[in-house]
N, C-alpha and C. Protein backbone atom coordinates (compact mmCIF):
# COMPACT_ATOMS: atom_id res chain seq x y z
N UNK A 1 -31.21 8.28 27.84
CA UNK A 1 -31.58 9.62 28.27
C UNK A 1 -32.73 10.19 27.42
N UNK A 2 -33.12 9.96 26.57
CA UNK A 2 -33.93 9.98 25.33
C UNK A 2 -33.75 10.94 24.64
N UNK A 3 -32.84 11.52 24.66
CA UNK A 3 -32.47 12.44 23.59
C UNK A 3 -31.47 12.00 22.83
N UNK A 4 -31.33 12.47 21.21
CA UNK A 4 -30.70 12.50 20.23
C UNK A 4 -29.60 13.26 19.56
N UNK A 5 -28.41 12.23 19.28
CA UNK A 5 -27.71 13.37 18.25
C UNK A 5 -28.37 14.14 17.25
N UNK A 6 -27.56 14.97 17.10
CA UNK A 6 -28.20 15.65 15.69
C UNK A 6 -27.87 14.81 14.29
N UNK A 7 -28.55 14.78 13.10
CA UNK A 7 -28.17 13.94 12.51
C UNK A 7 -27.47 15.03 11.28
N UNK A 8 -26.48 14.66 10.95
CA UNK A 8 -25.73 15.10 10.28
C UNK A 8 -26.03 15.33 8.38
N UNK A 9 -27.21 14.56 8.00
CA UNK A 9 -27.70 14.21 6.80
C UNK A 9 -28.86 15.23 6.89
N UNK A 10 -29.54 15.53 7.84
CA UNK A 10 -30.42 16.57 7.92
C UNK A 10 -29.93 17.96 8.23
N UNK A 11 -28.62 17.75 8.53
CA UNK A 11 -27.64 19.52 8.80
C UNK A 11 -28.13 20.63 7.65
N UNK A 12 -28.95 21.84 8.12
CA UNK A 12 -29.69 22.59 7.46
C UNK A 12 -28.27 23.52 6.79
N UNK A 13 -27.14 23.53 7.39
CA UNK A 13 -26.52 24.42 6.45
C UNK A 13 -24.65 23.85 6.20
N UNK A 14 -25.47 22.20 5.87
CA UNK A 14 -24.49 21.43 4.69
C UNK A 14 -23.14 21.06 5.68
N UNK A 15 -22.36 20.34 5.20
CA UNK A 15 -21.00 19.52 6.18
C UNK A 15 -20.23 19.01 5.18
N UNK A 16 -18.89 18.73 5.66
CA UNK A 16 -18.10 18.11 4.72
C UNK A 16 -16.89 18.03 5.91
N UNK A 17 -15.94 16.20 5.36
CA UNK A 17 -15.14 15.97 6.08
C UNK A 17 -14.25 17.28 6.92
N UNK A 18 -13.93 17.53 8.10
CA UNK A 18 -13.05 18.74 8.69
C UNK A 18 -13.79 20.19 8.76
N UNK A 19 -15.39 19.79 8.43
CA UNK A 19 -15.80 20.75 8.66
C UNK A 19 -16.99 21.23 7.80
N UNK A 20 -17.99 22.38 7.96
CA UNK A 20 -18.98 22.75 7.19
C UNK A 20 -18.57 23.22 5.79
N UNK A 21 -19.73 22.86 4.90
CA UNK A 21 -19.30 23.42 3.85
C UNK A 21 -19.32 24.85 3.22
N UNK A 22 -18.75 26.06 2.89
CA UNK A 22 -19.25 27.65 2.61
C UNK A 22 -20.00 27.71 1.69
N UNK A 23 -20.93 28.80 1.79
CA UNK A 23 -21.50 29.34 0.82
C UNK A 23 -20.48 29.80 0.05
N UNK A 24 -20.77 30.32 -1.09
CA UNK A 24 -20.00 31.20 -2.00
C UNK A 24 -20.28 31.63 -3.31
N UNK A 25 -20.40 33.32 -3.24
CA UNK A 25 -20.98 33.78 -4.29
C UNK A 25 -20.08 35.25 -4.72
N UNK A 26 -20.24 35.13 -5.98
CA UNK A 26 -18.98 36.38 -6.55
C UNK A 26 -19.81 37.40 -6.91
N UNK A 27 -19.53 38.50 -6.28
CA UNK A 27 -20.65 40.00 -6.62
C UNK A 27 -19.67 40.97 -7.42
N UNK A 28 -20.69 41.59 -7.74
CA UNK A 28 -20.10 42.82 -8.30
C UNK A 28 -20.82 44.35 -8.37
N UNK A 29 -19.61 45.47 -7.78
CA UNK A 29 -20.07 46.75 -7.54
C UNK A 29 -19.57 47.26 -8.69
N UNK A 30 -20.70 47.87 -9.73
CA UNK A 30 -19.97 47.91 -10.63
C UNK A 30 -18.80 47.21 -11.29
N UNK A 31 -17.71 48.37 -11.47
CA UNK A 31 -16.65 47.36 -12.04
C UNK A 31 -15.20 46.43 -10.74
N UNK A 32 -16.00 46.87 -9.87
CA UNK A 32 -15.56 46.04 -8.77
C UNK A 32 -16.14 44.36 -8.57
N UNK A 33 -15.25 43.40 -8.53
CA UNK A 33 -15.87 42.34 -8.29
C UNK A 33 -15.15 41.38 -6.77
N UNK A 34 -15.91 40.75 -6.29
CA UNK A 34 -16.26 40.64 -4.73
C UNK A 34 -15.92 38.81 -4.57
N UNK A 35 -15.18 37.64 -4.27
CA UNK A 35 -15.57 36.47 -4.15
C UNK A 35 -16.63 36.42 -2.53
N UNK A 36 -17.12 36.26 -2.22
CA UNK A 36 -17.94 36.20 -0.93
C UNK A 36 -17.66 35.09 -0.51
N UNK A 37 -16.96 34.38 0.78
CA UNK A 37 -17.42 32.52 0.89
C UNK A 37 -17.63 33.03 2.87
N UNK A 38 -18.57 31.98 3.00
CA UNK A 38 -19.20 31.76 4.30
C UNK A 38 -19.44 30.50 4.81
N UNK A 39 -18.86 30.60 5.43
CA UNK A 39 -18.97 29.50 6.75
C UNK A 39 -20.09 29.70 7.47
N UNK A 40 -21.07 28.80 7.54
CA UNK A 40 -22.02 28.64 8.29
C UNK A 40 -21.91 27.88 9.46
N UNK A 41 -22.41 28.08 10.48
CA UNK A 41 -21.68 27.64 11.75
C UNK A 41 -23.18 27.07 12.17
N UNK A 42 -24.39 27.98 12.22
CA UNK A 42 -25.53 27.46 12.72
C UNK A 42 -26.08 28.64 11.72
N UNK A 43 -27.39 28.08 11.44
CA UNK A 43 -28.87 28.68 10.61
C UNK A 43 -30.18 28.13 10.98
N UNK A 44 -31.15 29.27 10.75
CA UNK A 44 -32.42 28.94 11.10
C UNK A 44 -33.38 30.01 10.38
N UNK A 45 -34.65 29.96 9.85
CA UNK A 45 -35.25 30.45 9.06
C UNK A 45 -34.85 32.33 9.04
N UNK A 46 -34.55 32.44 9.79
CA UNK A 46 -34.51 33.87 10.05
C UNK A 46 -33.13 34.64 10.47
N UNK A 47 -31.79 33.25 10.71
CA UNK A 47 -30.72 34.08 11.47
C UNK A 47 -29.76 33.06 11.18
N UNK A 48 -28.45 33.39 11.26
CA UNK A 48 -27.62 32.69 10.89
C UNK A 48 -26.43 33.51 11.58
N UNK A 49 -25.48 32.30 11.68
CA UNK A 49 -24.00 33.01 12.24
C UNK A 49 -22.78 31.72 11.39
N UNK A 50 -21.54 32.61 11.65
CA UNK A 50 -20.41 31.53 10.83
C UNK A 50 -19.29 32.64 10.48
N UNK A 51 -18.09 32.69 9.89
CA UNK A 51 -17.34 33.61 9.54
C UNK A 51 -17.45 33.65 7.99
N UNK A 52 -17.24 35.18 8.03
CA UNK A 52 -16.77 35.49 6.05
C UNK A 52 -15.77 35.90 6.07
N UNK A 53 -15.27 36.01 4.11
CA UNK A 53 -14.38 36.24 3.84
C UNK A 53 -14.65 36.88 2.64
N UNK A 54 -14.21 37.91 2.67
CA UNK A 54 -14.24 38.66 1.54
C UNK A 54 -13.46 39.08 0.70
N UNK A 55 -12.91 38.48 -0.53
CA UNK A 55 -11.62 38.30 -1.49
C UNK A 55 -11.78 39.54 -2.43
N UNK A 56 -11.17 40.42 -2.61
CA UNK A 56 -11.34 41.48 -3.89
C UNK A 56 -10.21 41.00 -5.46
N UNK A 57 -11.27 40.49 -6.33
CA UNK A 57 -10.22 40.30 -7.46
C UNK A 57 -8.91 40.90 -7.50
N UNK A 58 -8.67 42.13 -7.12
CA UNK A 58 -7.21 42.78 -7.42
C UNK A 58 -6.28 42.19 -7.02
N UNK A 59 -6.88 41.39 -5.79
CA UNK A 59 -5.66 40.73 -5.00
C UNK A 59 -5.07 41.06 -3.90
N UNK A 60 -5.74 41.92 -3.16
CA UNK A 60 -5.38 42.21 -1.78
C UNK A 60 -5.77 41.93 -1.08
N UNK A 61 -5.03 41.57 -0.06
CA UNK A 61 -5.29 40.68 1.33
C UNK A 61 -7.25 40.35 1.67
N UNK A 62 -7.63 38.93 1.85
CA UNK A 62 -8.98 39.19 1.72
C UNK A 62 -9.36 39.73 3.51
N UNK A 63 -10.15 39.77 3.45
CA UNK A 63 -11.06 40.63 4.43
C UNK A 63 -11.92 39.39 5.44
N UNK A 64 -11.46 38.94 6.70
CA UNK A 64 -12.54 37.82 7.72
C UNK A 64 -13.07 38.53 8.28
N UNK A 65 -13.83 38.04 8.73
CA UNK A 65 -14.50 38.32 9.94
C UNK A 65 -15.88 37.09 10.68
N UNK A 66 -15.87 37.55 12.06
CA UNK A 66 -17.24 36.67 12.86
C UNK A 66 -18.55 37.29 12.16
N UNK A 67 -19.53 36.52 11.67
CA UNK A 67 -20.81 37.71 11.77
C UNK A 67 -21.43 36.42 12.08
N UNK A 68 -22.78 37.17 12.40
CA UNK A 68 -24.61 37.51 12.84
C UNK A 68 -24.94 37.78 12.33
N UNK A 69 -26.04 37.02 11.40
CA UNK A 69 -27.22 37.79 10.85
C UNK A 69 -28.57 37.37 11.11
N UNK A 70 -29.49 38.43 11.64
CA UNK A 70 -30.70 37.87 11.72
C UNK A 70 -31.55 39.11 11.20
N UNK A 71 -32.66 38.33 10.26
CA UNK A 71 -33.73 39.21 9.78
C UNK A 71 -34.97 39.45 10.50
N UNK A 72 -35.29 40.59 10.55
CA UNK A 72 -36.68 41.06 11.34
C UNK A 72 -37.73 41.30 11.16
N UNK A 73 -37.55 41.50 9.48
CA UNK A 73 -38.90 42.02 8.66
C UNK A 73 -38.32 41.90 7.58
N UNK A 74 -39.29 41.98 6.18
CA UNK A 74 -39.17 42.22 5.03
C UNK A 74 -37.84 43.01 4.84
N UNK A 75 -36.25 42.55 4.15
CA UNK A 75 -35.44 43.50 3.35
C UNK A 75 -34.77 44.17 4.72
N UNK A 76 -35.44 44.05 6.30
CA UNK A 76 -34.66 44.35 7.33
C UNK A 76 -33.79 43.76 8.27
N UNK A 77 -32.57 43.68 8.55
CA UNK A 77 -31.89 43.22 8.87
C UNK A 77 -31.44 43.91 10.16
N UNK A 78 -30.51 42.98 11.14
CA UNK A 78 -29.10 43.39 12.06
C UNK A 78 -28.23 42.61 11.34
N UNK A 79 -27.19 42.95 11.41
CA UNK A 79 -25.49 42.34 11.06
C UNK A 79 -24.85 42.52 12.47
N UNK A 80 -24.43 41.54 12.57
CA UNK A 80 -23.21 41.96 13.99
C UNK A 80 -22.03 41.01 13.38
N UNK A 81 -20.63 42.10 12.84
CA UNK A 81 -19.32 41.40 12.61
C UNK A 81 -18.42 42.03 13.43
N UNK A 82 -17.70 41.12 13.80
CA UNK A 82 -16.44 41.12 14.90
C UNK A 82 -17.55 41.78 16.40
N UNK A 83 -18.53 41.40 16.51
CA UNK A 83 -18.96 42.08 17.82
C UNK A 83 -19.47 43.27 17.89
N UNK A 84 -19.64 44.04 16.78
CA UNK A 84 -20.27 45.42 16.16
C UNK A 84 -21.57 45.04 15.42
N UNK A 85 -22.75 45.93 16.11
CA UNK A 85 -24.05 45.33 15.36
C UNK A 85 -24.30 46.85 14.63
N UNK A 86 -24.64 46.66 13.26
CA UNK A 86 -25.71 47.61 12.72
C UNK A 86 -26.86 47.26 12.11
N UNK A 87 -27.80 48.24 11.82
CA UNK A 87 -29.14 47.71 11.04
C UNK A 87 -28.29 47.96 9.52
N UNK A 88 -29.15 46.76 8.68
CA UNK A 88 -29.06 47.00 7.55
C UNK A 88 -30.63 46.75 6.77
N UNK A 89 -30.87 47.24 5.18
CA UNK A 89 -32.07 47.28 4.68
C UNK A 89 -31.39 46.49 3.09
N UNK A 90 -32.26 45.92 2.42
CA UNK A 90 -31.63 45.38 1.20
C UNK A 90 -33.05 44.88 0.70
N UNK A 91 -32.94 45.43 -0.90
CA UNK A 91 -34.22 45.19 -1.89
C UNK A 91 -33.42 44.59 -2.82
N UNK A 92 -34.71 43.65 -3.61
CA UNK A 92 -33.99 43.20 -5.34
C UNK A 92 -34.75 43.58 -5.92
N UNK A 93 -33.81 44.40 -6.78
CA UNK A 93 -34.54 45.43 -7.90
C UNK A 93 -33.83 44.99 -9.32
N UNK A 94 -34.78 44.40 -10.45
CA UNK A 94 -34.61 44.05 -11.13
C UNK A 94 -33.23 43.22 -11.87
N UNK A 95 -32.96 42.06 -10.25
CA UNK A 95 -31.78 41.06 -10.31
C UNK A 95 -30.65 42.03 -10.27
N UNK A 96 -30.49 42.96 -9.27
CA UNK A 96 -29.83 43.57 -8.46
C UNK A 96 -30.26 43.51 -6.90
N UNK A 97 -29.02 43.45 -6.17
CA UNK A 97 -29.53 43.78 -4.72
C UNK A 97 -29.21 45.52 -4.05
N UNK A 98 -29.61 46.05 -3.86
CA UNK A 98 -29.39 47.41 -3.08
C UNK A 98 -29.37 47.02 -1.59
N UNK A 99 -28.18 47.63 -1.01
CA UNK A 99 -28.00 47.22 0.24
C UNK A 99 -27.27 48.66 0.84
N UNK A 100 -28.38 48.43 2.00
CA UNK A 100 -28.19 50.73 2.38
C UNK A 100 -28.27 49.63 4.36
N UNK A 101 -26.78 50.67 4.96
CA UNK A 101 -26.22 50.83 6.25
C UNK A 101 -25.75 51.92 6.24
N UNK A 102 -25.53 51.88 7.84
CA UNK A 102 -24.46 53.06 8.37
C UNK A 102 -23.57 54.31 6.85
N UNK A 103 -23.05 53.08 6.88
CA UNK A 103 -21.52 53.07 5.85
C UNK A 103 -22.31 53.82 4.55
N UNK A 104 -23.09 53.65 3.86
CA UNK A 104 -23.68 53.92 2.57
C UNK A 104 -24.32 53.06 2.03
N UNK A 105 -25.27 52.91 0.75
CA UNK A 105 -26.05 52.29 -0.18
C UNK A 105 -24.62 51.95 -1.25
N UNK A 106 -25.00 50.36 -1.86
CA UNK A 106 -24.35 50.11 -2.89
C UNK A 106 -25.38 49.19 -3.31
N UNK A 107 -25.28 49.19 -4.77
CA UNK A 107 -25.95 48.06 -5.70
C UNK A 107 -24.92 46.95 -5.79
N UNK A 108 -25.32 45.68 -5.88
CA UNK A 108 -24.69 44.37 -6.23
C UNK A 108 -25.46 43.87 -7.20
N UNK A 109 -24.50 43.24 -8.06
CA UNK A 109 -25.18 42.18 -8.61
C UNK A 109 -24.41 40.82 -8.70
N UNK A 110 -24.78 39.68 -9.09
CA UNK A 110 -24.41 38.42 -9.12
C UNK A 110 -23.41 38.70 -10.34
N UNK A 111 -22.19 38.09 -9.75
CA UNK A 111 -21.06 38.01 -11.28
C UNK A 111 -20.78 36.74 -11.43
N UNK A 112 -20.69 36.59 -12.74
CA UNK A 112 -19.95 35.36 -12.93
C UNK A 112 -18.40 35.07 -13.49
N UNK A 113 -17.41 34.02 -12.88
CA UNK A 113 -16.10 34.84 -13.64
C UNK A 113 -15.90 33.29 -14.26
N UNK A 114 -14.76 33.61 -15.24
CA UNK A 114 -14.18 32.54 -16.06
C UNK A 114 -14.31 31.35 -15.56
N UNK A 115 -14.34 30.47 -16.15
CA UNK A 115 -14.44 29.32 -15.86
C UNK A 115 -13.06 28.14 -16.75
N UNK A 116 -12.30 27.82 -15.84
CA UNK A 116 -11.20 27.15 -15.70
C UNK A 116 -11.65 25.67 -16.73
N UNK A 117 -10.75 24.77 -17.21
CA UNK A 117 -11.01 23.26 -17.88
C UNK A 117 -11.28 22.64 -16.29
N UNK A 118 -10.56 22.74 -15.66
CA UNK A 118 -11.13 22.05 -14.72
C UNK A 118 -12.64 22.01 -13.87
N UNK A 119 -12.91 23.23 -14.13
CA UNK A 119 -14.26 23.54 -13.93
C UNK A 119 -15.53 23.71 -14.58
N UNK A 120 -14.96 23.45 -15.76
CA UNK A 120 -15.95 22.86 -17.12
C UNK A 120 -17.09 22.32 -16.96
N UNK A 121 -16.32 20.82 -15.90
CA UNK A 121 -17.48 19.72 -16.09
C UNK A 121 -18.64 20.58 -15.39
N UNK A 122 -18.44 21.55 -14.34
CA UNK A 122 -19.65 21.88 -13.58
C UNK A 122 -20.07 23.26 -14.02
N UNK A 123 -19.75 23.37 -15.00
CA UNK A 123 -20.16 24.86 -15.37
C UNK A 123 -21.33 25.34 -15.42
N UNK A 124 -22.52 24.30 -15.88
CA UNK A 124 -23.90 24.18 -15.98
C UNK A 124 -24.63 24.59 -14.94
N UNK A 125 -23.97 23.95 -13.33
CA UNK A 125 -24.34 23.63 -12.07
C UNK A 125 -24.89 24.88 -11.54
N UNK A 126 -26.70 24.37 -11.39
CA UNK A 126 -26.77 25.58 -10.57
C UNK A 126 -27.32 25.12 -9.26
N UNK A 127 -26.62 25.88 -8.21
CA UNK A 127 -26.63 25.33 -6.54
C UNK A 127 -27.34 26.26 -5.62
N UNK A 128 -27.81 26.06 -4.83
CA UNK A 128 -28.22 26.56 -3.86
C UNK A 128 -27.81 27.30 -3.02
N UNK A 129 -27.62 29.14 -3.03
CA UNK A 129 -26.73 29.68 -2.15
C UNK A 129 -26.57 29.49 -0.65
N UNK A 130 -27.73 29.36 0.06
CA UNK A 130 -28.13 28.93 1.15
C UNK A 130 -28.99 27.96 1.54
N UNK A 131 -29.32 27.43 2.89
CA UNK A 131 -30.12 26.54 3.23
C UNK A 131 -31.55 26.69 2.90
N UNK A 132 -32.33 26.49 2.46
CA UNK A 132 -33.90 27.22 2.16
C UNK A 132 -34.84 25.84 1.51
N UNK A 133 -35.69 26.89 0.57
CA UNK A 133 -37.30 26.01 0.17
C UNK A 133 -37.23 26.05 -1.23
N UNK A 134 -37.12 24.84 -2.07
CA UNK A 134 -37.36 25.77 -3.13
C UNK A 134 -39.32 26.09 -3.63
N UNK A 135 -38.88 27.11 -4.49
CA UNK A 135 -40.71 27.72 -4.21
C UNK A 135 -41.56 27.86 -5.42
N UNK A 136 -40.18 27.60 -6.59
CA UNK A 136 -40.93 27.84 -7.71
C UNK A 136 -39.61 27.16 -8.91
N UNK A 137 -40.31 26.40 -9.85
CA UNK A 137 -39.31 25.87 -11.21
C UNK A 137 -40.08 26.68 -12.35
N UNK A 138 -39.54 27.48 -12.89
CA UNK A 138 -40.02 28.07 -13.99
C UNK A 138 -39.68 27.44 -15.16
N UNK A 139 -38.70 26.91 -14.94
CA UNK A 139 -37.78 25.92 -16.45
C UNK A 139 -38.37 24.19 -16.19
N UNK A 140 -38.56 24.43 -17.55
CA UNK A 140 -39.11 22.78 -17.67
C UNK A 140 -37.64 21.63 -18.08
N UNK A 141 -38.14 20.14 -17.49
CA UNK A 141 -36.79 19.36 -17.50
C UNK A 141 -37.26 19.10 -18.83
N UNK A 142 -35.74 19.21 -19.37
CA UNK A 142 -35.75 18.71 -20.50
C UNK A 142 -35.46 19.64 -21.75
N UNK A 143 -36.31 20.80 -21.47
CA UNK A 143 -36.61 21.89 -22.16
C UNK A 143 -35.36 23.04 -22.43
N UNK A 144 -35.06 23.71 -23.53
CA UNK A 144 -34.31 24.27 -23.71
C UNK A 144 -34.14 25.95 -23.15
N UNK A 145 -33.42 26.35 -22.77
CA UNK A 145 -32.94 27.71 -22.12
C UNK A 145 -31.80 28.53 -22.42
N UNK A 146 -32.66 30.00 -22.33
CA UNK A 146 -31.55 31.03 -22.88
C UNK A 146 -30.77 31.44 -21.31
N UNK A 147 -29.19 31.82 -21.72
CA UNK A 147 -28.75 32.21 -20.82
C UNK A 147 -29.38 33.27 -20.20
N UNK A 148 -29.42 33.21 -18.71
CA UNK A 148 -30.28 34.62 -17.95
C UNK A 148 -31.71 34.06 -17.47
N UNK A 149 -31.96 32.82 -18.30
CA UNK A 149 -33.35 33.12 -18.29
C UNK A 149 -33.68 31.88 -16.83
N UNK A 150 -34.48 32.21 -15.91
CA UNK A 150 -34.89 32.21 -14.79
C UNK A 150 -35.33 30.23 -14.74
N UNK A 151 -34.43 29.80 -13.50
CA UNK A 151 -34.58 27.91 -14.48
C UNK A 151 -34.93 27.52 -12.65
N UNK A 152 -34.50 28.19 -11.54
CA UNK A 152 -35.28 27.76 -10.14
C UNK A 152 -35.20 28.74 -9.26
N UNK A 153 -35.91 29.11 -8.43
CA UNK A 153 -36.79 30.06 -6.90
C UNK A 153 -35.92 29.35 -6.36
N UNK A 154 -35.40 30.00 -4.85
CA UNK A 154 -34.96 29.56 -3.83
C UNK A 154 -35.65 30.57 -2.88
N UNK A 155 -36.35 29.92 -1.78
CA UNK A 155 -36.40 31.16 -0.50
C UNK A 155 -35.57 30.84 0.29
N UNK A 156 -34.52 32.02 1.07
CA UNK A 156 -33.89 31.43 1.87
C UNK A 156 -33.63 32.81 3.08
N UNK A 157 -33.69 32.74 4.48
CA UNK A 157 -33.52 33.98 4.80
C UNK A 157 -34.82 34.96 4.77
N UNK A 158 -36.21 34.41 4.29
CA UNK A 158 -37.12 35.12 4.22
C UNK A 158 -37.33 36.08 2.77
N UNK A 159 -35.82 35.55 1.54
CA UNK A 159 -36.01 36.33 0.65
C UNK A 159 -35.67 35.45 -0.55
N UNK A 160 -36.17 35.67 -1.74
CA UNK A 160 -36.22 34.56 -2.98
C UNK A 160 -34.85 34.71 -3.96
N UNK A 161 -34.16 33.73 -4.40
CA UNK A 161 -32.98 33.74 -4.88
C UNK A 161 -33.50 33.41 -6.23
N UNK A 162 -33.49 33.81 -7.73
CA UNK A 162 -33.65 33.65 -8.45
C UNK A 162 -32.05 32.67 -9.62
N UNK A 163 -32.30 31.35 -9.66
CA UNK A 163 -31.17 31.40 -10.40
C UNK A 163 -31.27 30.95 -11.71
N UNK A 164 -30.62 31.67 -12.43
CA UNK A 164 -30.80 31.47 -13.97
C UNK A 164 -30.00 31.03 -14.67
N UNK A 165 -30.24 30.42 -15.70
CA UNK A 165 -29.04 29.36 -16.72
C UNK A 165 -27.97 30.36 -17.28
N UNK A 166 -26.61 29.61 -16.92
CA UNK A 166 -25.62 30.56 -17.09
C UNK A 166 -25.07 30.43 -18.02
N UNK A 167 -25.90 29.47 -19.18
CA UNK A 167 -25.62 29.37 -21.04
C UNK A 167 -26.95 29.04 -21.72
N UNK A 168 -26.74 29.05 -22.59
CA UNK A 168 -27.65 28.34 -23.24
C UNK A 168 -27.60 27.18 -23.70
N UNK A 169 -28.79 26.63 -23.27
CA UNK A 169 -28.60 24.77 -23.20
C UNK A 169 -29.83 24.39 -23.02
N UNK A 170 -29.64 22.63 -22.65
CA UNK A 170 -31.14 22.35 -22.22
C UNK A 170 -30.91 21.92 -19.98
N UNK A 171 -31.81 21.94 -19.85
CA UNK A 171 -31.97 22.05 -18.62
C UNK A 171 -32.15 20.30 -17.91
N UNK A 172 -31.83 20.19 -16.77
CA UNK A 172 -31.77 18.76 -16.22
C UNK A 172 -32.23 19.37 -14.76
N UNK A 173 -33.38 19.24 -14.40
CA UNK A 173 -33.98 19.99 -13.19
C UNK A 173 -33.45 18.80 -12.03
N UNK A 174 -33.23 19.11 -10.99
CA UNK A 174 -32.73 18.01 -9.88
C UNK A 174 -33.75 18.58 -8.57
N UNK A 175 -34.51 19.64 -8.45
CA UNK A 175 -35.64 19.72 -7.87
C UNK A 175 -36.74 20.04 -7.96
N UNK A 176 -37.64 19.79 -7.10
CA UNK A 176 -39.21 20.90 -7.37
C UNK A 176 -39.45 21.42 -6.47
N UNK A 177 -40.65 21.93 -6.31
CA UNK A 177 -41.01 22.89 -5.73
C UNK A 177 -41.96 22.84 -4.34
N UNK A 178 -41.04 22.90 -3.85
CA UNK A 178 -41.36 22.10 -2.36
C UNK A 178 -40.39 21.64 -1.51
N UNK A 179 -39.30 21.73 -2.47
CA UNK A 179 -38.09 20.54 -1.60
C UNK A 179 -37.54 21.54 -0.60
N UNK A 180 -36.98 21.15 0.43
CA UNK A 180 -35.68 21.56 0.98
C UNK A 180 -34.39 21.38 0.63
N UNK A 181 -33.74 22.86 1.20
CA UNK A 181 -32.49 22.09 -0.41
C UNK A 181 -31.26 22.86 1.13
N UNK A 182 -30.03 22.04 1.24
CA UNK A 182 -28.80 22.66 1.84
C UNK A 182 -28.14 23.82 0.98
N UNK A 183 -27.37 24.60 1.25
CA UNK A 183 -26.71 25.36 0.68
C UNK A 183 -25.33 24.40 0.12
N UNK A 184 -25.46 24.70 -1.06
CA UNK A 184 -24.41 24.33 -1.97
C UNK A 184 -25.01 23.05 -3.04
N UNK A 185 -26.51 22.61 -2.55
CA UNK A 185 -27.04 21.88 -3.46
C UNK A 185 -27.19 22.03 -4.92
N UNK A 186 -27.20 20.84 -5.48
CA UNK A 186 -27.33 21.24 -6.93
C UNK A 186 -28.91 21.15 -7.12
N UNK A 187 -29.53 21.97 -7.50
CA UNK A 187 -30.69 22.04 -8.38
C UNK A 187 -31.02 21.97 -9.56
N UNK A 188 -30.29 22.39 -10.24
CA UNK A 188 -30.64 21.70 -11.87
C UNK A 188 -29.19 22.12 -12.16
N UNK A 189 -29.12 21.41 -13.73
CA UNK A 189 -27.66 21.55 -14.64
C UNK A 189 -28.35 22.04 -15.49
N UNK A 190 -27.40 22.96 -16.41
CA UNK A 190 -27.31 23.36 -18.26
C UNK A 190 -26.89 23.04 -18.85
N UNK A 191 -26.59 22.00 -19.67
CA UNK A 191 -25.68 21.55 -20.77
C UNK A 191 -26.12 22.48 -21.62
N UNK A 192 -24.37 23.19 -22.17
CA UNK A 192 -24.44 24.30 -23.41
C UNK A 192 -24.90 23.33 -24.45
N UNK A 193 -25.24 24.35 -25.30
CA UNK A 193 -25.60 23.48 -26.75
C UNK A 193 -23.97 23.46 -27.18
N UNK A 194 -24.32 22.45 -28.29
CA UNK A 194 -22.91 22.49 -28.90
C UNK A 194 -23.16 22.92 -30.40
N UNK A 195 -21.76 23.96 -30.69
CA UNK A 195 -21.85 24.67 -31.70
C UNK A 195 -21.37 23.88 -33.36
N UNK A 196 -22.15 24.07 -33.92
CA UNK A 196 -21.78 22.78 -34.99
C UNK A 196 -20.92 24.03 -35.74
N UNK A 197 -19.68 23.60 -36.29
CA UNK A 197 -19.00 24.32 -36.93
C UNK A 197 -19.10 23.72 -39.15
């Protein structure tokens, strides 16, 4: 017929046995903190759909839902969850996101929470929130880094993900600048230094 499966190794927003793999990123409103994980169902430079879930540390029941998202312009958005569309607007202001709807403006920022022995080995790991480009390596391989400090660019969504070493260590870059990367890719590691006692 001359047409093709899709190939599963080129899947722009990642797979795993029984199913796609989620994004997942832990925010924080103030002293509120947020687990985020997403199912990506289908993506494309500008729009994406899949279900979330939204976990609140305290421990109450987390929060699903269907969404839609597609961007229209710079920082402008629609959301449509459970079948309800609103506009939304969102800037990053100095590694914060501001995100103003209907509902109100809140600041986010990226949190990071404890990290388990079992989760040790990957503690370094820094991944790719979404499907995207990467656009820029500011951290050299090899080279040593302060926690915070800015180690790979991601564009994804039309907007740049900055991710930065989440110790201080030396850096093991796993891309450049140019690549295409799935969401949940690893892009570079941190090995902490080790503290000589």
């Amino acid at each position: 017929t001359g047409t093709r499966e899709p190939d599963p190794w080129r899947n722009a927003v990642g797979w795993r046995i029984g199913g796609p793999a989620p994004v997942i990123a832990r925010i924080a409103d103030g002293a509120d903190a947020y687990m985020v994980s997403i199912v990506i169902d289908e993506a494309t430079a500008s729009s994406l759909c899949g279900t979330a879930t939204v976990t609140h540390d305290d421990g109450r029941d987390p929060w699903t839902a269907n969404v839609v998202y597609h961007e229209f312009a710079q920082g402008v958005s629609r959301l449509i969850v459970d079948g309800v569309s609103q506009s939304w607007s969102a800037a990053e202001v100095d590694g914060a996101w501001w995100i103003s709807g209907v509902p109100g403006t809140w600041r986010f920022t990226l949190a990071r929470s404890v990290l388990d022995e079992a989760a040790g080995a990957h503690a370094g790991d820094l991944v790719s929130p979404m499907p995207g480009t990467v656009v820029a390596v500011p951290a050299t391989d090899g080279a040593a880094v302060a926690a915070g400090e800015p180690v790979v660019v991601v564009e994804a969504m039309k907007m740049e993900h900055t991710l930065t070493a989440p110790v201080d260590g030396v850096v093991a870059l796993s891309a450049k600048a140019g690549d295409k990367v799935a969401a949940g890719q690893i892009l570079a590691t941190v090995t902490a230094e080790q503290k000589v006692e």
